[in-house]
Protein backbone atom coordinates (compact mmCIF):
# COMPACT_ATOMS: atom_id res chain seq x y z
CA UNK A 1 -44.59 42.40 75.58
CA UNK A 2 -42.58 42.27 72.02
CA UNK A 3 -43.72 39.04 69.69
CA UNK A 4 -42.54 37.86 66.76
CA UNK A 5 -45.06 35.54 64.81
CA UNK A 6 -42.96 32.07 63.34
CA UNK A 7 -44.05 29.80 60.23
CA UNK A 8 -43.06 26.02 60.43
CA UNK A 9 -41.48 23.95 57.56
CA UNK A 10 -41.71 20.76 55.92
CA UNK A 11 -43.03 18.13 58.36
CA UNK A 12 -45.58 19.52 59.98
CA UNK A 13 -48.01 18.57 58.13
CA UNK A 14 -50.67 16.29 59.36
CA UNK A 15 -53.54 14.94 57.26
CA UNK A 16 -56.89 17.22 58.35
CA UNK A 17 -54.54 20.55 59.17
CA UNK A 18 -56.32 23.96 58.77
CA UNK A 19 -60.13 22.00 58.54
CA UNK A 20 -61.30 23.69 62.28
CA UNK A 21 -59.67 26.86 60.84
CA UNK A 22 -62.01 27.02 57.84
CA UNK A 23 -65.32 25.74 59.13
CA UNK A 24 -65.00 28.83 61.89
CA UNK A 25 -63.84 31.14 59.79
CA UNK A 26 -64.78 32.03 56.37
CA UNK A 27 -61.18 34.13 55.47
CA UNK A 28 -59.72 31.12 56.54
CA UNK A 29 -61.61 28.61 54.31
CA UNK A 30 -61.33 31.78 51.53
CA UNK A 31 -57.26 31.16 51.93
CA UNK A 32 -57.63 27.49 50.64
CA UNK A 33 -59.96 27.93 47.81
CA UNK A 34 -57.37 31.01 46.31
CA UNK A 35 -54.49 28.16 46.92
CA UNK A 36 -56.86 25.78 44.89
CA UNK A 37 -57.51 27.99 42.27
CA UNK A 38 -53.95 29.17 42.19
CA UNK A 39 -52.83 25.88 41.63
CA UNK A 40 -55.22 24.68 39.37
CA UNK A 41 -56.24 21.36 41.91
CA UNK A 42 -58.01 20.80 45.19
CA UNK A 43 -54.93 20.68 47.78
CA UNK A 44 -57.72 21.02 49.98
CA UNK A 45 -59.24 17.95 49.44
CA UNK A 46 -55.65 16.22 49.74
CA UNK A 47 -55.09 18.26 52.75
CA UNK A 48 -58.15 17.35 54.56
CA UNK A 49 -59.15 14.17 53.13
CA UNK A 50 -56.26 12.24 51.30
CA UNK A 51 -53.34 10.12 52.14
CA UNK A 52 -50.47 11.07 54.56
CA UNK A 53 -47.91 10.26 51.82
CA UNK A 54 -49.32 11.80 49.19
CA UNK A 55 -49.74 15.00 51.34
CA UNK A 56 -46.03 14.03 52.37
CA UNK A 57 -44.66 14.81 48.86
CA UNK A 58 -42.53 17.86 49.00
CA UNK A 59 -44.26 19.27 45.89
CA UNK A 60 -47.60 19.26 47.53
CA UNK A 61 -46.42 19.94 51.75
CA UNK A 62 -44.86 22.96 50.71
CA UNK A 63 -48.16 24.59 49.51
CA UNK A 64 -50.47 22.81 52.01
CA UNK A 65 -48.36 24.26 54.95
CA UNK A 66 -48.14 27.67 53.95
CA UNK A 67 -52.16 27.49 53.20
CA UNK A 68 -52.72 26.58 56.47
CA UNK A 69 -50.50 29.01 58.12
CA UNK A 70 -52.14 31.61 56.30
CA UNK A 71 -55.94 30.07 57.41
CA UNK A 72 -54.71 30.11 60.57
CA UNK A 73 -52.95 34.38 59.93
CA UNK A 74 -56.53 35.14 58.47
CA UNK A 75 -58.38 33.75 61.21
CA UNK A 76 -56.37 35.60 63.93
CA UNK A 77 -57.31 38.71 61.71
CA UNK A 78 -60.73 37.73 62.31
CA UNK A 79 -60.48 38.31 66.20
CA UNK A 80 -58.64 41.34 65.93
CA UNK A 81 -55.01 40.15 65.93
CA UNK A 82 -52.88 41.43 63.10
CA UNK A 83 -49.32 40.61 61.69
CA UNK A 84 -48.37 44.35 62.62
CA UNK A 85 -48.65 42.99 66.25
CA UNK A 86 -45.17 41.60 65.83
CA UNK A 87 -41.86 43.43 65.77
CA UNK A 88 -40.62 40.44 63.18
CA UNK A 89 -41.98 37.70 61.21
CA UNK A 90 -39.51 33.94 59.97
CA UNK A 91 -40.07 31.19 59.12
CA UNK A 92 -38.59 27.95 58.75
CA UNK A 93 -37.53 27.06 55.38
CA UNK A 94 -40.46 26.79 53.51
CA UNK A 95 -42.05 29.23 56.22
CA UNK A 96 -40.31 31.77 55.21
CA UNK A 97 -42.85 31.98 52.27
CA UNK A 98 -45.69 31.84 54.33
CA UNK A 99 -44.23 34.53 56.77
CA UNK A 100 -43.86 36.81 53.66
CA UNK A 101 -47.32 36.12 52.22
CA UNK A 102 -48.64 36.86 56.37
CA UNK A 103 -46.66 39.91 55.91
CA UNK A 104 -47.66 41.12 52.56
CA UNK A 105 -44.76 40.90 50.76
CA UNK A 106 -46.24 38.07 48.71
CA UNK A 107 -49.61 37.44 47.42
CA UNK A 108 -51.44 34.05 48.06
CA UNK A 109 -51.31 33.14 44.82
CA UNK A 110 -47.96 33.56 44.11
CA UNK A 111 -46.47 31.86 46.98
CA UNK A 112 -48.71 28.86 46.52
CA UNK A 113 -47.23 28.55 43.30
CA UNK A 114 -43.60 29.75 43.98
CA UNK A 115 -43.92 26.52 46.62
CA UNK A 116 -44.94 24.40 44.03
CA UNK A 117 -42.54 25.11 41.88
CA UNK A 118 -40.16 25.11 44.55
CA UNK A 119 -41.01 21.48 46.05
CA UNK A 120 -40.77 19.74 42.50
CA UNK A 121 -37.78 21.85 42.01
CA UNK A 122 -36.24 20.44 45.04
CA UNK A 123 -37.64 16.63 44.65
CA UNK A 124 -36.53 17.09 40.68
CA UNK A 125 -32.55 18.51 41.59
CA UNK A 126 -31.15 15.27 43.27
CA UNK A 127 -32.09 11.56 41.91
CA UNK A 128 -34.00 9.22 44.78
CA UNK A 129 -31.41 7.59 46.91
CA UNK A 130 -28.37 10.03 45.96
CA UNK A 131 -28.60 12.46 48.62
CA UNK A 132 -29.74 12.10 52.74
CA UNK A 133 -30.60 14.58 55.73
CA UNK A 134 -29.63 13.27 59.03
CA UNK A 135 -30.46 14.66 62.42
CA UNK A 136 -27.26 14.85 65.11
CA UNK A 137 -28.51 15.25 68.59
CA UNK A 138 -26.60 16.45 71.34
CA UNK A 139 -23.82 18.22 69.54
CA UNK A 140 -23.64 21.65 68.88
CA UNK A 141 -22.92 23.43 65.80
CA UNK A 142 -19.62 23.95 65.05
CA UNK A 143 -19.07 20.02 66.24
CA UNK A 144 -21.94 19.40 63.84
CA UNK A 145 -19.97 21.52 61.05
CA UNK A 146 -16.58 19.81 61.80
CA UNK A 147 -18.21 16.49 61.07
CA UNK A 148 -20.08 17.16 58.28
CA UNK A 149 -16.53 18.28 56.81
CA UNK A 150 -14.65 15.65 58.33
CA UNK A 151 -17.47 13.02 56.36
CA UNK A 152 -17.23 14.67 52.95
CA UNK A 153 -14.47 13.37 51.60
CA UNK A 154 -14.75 14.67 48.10
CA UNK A 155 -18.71 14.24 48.14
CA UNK A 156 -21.10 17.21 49.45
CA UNK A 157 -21.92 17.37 53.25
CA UNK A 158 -23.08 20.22 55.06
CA UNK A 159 -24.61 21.63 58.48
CA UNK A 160 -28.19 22.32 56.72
CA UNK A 161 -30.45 23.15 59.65
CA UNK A 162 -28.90 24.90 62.51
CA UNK A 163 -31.92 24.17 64.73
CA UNK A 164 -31.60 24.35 68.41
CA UNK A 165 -28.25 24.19 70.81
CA UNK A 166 -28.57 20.23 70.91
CA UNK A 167 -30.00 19.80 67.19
CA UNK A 168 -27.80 20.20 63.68
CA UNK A 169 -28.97 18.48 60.57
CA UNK A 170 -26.76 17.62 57.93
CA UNK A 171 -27.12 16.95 54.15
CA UNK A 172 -25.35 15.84 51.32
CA UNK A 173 -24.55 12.00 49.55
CA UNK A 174 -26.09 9.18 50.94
CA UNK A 175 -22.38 7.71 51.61
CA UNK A 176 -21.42 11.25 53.46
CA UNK A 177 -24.35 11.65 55.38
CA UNK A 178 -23.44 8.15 56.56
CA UNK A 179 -20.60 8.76 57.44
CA UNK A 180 -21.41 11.77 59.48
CA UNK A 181 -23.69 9.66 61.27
CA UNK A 182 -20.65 7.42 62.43
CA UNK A 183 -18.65 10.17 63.36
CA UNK A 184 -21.04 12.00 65.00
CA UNK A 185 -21.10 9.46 67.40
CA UNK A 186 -17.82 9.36 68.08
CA UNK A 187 -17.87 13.01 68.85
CA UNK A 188 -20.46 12.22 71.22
CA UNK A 189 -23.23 13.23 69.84
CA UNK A 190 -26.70 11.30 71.71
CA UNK A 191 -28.42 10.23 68.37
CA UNK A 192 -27.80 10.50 65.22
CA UNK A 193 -30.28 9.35 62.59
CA UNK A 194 -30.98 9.47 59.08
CA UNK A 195 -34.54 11.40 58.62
CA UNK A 196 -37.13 9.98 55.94
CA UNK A 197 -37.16 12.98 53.34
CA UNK A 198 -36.97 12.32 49.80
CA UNK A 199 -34.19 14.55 49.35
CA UNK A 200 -31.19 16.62 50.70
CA UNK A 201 -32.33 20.06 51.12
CA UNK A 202 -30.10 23.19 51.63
CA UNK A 203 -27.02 21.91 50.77
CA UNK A 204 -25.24 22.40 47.19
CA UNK A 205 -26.62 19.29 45.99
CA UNK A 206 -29.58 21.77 45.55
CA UNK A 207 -27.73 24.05 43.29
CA UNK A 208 -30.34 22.91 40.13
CA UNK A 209 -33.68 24.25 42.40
CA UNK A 210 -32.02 27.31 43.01
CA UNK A 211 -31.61 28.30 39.50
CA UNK A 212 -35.14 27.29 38.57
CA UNK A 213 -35.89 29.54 41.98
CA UNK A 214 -34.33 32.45 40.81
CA UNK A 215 -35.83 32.04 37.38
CA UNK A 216 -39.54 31.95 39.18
CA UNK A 217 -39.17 34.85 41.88
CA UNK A 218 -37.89 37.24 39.23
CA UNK A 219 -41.50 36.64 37.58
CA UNK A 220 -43.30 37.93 40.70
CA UNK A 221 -44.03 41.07 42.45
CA UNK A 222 -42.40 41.17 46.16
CA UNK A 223 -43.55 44.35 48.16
CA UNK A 224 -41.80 45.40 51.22
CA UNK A 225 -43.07 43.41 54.03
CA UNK A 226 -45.24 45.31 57.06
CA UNK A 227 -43.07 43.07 59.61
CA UNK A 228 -39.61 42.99 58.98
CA UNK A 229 -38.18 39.16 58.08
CA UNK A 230 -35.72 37.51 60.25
CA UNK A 231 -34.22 35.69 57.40
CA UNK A 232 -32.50 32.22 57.62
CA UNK A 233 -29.65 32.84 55.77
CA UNK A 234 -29.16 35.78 57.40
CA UNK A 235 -30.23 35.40 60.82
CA UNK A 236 -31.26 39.10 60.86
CA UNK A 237 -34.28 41.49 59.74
CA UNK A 238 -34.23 42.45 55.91
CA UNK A 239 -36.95 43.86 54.19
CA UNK A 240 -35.67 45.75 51.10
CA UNK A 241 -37.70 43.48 48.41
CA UNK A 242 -34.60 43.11 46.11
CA UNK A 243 -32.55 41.72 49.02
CA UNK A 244 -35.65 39.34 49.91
CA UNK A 245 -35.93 37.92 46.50
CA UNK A 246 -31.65 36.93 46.43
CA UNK A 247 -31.75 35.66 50.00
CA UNK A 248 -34.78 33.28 49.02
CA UNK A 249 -32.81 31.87 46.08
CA UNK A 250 -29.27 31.54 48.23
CA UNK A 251 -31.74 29.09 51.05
CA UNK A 252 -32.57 26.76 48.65
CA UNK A 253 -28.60 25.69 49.05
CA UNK A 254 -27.75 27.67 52.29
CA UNK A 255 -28.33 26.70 55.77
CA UNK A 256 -31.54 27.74 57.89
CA UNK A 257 -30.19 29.42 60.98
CA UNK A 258 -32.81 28.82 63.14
CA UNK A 259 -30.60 29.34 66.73
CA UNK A 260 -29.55 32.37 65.50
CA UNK A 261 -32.47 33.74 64.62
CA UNK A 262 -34.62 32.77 67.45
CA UNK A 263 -31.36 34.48 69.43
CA UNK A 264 -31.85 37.68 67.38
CA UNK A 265 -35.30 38.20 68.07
CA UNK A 266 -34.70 37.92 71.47
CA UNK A 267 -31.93 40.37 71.53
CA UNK A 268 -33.90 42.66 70.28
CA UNK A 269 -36.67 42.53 72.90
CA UNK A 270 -38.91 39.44 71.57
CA UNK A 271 -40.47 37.64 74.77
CA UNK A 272 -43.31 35.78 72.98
CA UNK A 273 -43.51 34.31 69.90
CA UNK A 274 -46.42 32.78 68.42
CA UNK A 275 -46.23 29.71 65.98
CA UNK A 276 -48.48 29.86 63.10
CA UNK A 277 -50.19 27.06 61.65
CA UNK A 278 -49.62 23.29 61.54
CA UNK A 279 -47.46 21.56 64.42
CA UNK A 280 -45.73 22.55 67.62
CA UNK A 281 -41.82 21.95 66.50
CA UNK A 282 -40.84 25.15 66.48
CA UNK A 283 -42.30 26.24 69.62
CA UNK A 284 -40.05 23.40 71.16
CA UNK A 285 -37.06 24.12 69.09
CA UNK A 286 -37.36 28.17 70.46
CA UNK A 287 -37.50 26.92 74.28
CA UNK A 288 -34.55 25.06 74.08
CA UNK A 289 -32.57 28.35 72.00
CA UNK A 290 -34.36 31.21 74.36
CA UNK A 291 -36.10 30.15 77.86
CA UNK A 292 -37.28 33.84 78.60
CA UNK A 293 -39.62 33.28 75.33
CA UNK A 294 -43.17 32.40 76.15
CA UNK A 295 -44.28 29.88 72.77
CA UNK A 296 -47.97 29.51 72.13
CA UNK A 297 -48.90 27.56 69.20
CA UNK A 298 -51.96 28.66 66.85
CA UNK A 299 -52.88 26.09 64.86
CA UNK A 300 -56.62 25.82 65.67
CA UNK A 301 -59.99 27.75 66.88
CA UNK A 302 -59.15 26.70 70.43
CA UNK A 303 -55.80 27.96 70.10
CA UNK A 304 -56.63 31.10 69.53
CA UNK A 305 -59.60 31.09 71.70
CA UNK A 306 -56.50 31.12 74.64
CA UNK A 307 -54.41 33.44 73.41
CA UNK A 308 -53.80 36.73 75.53
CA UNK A 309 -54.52 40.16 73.93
């Protein structure tokens, strides 16, 4: 048995995420309060107690989802599971933080505020209503790709999420996005949708956030991880620090290759993959990219309470 442990992204997060994890376990409820204190606030009290929308806002999901990923890493610890389990560590997006912080290569403190900076970065680059993701369903990429070209037409749209065989989401202007959505469906595509983020992420709209990206990861210590990262721009294992630190600026604008990264790990031998922390959308993503992988999703005390040694 080879595993890889996975870190979800923005849109996981749920109002109430991570409290099981840190009434059973005291390094789990000791992950929050350094995120608290890192940040100056109680996220926790958002996280567990406050308003879906607030918790919604990209400057405060980023940080509440990689706290509760590592609540969930730390409580795994606690039952003798460790991140050197796994031949590789990713995440999605965001999750790649959190998979470097599970891995070492990050402190706590740092990534919760490399995230913060990062979501108000990201919120901050594009104006409200310029820019638009939108999901395409049932094509695969390079149809995905050929459309997002095809709807550019002098503005910027491009293939941002390279999620599963049957999912692509692009990003870009409002009026390209839109119009990706119309040809997508003439390319036969089964939906195509716009998705209710506040901004389009990975694409070159982004280009401000990675600057201000590149400015805050050169201001923090990255060690080389204990688990090699499947990264997303990369779709392959990296972890020479320097090399880390560049390919976390270039996703702020690049695409996440999630298919090809799930494909990697399993061409190198993965055959189980564990999903860390809030949600269950990668775990569904992975079965669609690689059916020999067994997903298990660890999220709470009973998750983990099932989980095979």
């Amino acid at each position: 048995m080879t595993k890889a442990f996975v870190f979800p992204g923005q849109g996981a997060q749920s109002i109430g995420m991570g409290k099981a994890l840190a009434d059973a376990y005291p390094a789990a409820k000791a992950v929050f309060d350094e995120v608290d204190e890192a940040l100056g606030e109680k996220l926790s009290t958002l996280i567990w107690e406050g308003a879906q929308d607030n918790l919604t806002l990209t400057r405060n999901a980023q940080p509440a989802l990689m706290a509760t990923s590592l609540a969930a890493m730390r409580a795994l610890e606690a039952e003798g599971f460790a991140v050197t389990d796994a031949a590789y560590v990713a995440g999605h997006s965001l999750g790649e933080y959190s998979a470097l912080a599970a891995a070492g290569a990050l402190s706590i403190s740092d990534t919760a505020r490399l995230l913060r900076t990062r979501g108000q970065a990201m919120q901050e680059a594009v104006p409200v209503g310029v820019g638009a993701m939108a999901a395409l369903l049932g094509l695969d990429f390079e149809t995905a790709k050929a459309v997002a070209e095809e709807a550019a037409q002098g503005e910027v749209c491009q293939a941002a999420n390279d999620n599963d065989p049957s999912q692509v989401v692009v990003s870009g202007h409002l009026g390209a996005v839109e119009r990706a959505l119309v040809i997508a469906k003439e390319k036969g595509a089964k939906r195509a949708m716009l998705l209710p983020v506040s901004a389009p992420f990975h694409c070159a709209l982004m280009e401000p956030a990675a600057r201000v990206m590149s400015e805050a990861l050169n201001a923090v210590q990255i060690n080389v991880p204990s688990v090699p990262l499947v990264a997303n721009v990369r779709a392959e294992a990296v972890s020479d620090p320097a090399l880390i630190r560049a390919l976390l600026v270039e996703q702020v604008t690049g695409s996440v290759r999630w298919r090809e990264s799930v494909g990697f790990m399993g061409a190198q031998g993965v055959d189980v993959i564990w999903e860390i922390g809030a949600g269950k959308a990668l775990s569904g993503m992975i079965r669609r990219i690689e059916r020999e992988i067994t997903c298990s999703a660890v999220g709470t005390p009973e998750d983990i309470a099932k989980l095979e040694r």
